[in-house]
C-alpha atoms as a PDB file:
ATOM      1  CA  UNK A   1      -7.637  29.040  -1.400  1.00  0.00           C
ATOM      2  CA  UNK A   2      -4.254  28.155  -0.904  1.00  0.00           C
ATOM      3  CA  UNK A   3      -1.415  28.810  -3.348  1.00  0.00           C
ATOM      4  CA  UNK A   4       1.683  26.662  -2.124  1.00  0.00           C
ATOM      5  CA  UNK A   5       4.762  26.523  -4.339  1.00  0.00           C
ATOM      6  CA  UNK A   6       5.648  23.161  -5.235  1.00  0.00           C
ATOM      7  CA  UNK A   7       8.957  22.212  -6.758  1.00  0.00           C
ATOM      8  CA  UNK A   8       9.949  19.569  -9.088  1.00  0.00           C
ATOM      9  CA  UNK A   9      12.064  16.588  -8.002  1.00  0.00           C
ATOM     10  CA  UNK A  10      13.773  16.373 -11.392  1.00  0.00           C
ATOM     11  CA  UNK A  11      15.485  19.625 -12.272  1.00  0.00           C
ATOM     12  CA  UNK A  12      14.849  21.257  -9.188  1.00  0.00           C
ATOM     13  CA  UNK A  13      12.397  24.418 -10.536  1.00  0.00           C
ATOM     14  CA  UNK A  14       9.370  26.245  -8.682  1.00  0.00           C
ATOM     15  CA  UNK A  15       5.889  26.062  -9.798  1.00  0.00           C
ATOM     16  CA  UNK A  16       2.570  26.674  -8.902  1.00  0.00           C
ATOM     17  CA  UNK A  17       1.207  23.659 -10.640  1.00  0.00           C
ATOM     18  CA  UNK A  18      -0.296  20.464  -8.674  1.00  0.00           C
ATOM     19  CA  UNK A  19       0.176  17.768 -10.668  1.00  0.00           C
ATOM     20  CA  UNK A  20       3.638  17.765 -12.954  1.00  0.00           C
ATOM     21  CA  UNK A  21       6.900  20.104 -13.798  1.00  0.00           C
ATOM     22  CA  UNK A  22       5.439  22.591 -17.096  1.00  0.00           C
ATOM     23  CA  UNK A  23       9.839  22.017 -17.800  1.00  0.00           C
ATOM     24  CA  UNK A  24      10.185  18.650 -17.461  1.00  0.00           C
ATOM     25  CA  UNK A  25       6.763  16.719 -16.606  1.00  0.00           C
ATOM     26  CA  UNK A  26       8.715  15.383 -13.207  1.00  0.00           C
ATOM     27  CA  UNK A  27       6.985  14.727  -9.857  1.00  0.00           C
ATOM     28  CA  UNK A  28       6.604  18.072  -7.714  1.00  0.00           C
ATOM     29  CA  UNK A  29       6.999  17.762  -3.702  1.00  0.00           C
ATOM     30  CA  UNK A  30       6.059  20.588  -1.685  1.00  0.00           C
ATOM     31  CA  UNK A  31       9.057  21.880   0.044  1.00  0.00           C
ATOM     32  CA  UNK A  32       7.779  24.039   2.895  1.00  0.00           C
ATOM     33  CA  UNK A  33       7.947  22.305   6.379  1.00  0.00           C
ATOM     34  CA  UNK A  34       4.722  21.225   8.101  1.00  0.00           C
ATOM     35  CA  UNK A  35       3.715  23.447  10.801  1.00  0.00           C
ATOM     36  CA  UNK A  36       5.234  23.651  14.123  1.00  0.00           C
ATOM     37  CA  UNK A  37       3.088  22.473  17.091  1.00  0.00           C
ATOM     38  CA  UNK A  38       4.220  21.657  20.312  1.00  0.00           C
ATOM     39  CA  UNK A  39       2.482  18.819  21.464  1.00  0.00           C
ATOM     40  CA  UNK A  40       2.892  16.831  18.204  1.00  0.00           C
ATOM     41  CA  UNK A  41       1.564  13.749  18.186  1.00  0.00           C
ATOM     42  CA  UNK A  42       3.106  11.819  15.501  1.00  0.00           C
ATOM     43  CA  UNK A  43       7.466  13.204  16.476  1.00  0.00           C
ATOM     44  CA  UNK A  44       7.528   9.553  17.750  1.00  0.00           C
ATOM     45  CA  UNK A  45       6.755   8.033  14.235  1.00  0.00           C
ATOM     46  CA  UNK A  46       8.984  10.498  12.281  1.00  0.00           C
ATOM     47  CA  UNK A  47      12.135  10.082  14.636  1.00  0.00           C
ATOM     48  CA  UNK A  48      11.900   6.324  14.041  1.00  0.00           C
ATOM     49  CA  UNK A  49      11.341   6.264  10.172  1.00  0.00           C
ATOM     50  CA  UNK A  50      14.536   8.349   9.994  1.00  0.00           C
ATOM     51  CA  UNK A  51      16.533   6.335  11.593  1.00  0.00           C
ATOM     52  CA  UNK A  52      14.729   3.370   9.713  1.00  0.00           C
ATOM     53  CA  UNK A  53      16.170   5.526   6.323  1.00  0.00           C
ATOM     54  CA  UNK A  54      19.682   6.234   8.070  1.00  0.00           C
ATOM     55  CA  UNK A  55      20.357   2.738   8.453  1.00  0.00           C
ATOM     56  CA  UNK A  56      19.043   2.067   5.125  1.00  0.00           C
ATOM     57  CA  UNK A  57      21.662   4.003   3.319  1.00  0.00           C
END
């Protein structure tokens, strides 16, 4: 089984629970970065949805 931390959008504190903050009852995100492989196939999608946010803002 896999115990990931998760941390919560709203105040910003660690947790081990999957589906709200035990402080606040915000939305938890995991925050560790997906793993590295080299011959990704999806880099294309990602670079282009940032830049879609970038421009956004």
């Amino acid at each position: 089984m896999v115990w990931l931390m998760r941390r919560c959008v709203s105040c910003g504190r660690y947790t081990l629970k999957h589906d709200a903050c035990p402080y606040c009852g915000g939305p938890l995100k995991v925050p560790h970065p997906a793993k590295f492989s080299p011959d990704d196939k999806y880099a294309r999608y990602r670079v282009t949805l940032k830049h879609v946010e970038v421009k956004e803002k």
